[in-house]
N, C-alpha and C. Protein backbone atom coordinates (compact mmCIF):
# COMPACT_ATOMS: atom_id res chain seq x y z
N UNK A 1 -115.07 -57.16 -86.11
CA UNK A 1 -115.67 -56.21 -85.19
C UNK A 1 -117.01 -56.76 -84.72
N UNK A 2 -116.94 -56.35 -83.47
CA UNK A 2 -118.71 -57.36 -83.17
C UNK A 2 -119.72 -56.12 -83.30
N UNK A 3 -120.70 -56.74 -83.26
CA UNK A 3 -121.65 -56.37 -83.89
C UNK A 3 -122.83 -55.44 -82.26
N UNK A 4 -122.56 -54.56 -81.97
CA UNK A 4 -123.36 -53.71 -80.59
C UNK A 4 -124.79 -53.80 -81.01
N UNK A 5 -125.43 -54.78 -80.48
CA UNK A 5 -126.46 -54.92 -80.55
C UNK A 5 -127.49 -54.99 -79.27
N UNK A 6 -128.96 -55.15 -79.11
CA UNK A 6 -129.46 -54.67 -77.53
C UNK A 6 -129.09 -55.71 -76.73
N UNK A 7 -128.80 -57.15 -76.99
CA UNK A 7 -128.60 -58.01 -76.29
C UNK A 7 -126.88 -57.83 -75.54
N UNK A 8 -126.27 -57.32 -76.74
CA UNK A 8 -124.44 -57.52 -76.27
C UNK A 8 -124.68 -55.89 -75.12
N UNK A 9 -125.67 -54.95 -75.26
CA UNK A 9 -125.06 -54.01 -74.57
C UNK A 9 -125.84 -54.37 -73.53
N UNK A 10 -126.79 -55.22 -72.87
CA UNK A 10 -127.27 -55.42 -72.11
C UNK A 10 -126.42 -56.39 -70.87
N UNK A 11 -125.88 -57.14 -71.65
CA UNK A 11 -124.75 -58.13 -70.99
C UNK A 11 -123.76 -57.45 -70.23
N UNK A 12 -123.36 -56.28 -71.51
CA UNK A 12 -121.76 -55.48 -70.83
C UNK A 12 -122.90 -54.47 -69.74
N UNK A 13 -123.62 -53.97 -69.54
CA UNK A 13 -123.83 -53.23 -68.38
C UNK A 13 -124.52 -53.96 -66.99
N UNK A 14 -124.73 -55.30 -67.38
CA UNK A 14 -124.66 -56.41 -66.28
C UNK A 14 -123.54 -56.76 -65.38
N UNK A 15 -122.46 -56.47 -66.52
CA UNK A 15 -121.32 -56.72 -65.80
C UNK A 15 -120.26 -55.67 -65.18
N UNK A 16 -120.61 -54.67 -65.89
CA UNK A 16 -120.03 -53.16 -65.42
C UNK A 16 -121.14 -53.05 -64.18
N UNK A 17 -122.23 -53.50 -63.84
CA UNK A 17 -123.17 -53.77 -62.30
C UNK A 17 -122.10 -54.32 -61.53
N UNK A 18 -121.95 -55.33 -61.41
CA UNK A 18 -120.91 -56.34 -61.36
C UNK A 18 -119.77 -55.73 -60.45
N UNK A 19 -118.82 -55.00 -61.16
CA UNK A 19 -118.29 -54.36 -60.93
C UNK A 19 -118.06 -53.26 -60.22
N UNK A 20 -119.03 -52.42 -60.84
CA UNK A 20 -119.36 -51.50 -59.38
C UNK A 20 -119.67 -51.79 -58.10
N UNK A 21 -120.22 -52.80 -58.12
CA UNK A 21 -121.00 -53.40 -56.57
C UNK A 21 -119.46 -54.26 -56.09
N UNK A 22 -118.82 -54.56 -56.32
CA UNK A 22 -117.59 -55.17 -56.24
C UNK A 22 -116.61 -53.81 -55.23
N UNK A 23 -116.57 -52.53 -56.71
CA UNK A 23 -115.52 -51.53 -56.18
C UNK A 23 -116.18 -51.07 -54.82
N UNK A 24 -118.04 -50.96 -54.31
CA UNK A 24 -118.09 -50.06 -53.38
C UNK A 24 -117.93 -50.97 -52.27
N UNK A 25 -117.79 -52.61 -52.51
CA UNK A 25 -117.67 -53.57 -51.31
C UNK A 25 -116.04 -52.94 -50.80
N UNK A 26 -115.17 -52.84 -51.92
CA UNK A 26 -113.40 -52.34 -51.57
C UNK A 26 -113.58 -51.20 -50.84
N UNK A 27 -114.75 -50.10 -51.21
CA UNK A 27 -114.58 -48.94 -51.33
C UNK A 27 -113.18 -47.83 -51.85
N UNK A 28 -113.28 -48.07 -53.19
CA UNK A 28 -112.21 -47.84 -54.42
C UNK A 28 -113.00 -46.67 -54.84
N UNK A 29 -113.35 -45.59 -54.88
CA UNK A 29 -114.38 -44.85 -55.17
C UNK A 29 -113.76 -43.85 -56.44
N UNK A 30 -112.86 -43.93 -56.51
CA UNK A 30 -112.25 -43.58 -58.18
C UNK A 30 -112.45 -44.43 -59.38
N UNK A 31 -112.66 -46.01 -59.53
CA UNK A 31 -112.98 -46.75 -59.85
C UNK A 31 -114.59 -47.08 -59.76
N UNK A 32 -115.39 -46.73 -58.89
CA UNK A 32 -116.65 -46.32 -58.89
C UNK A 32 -117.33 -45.21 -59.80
N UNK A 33 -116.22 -44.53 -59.44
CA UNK A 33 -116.69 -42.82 -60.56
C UNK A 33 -116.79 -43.39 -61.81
N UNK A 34 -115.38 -43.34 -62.59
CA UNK A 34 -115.11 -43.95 -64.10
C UNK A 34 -116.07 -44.87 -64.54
N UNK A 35 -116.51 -46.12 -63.34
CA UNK A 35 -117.63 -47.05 -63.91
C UNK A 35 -119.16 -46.39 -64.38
N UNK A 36 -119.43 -45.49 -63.21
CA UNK A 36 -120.72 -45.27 -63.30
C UNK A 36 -120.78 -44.18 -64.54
N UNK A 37 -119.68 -43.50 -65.11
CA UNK A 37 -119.52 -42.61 -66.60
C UNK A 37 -119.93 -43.54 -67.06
N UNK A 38 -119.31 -44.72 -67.35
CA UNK A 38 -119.23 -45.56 -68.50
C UNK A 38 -120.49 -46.33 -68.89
N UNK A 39 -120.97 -46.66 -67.63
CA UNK A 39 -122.53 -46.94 -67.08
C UNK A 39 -123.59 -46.06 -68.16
N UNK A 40 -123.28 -45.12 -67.91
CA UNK A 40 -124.44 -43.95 -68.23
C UNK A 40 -123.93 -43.98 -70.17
N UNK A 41 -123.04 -44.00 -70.36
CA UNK A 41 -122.58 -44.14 -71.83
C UNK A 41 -123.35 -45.49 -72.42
N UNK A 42 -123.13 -46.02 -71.82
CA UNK A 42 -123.42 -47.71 -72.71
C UNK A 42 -125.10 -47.72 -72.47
N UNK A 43 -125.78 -46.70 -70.92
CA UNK A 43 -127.24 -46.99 -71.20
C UNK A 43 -127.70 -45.88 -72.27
N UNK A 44 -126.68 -44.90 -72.93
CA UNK A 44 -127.47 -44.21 -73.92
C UNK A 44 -127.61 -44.70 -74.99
N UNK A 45 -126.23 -45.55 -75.45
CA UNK A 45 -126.20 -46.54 -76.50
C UNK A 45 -127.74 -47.56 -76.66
N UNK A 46 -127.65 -47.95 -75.49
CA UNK A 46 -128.73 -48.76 -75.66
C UNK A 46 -130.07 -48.21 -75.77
N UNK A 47 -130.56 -46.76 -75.20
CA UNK A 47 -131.51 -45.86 -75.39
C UNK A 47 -131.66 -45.72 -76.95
N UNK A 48 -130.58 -45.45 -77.73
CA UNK A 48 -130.64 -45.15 -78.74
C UNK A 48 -131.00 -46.26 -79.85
N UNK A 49 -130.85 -47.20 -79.52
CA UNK A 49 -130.57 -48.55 -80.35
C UNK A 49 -132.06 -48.90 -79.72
N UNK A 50 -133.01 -48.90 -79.23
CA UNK A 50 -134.20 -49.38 -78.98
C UNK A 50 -135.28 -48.36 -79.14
N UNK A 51 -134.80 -47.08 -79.83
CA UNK A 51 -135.89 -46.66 -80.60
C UNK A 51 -135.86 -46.05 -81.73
């Protein structure tokens, strides 16, 4: 199991960026929604883990 640490969750919401900026170039906007949940999940993780 890896280890969620501030560096690994910093990477995965670089790339879930990534991604989103990708779906609104398609304009896929269901795939926009789900990202930006997931977005907001992984920056609480990381809220939480840095204090």
């Amino acid at each position: 199991m890896k280890k969620i640490n501030a560096p690994y969750l910093t990477k995965k919401i670089n790339q879930l960026n990534k991604k989103i900026h990708r779906a609104e170039e398609q304009g896929n906007k269901n795939k926009i929604w789900w990202r930006k949940i997931k977005l907001e999940k992984l920056k609480d993780k990381l809220k939480e883990i840095n204090f």
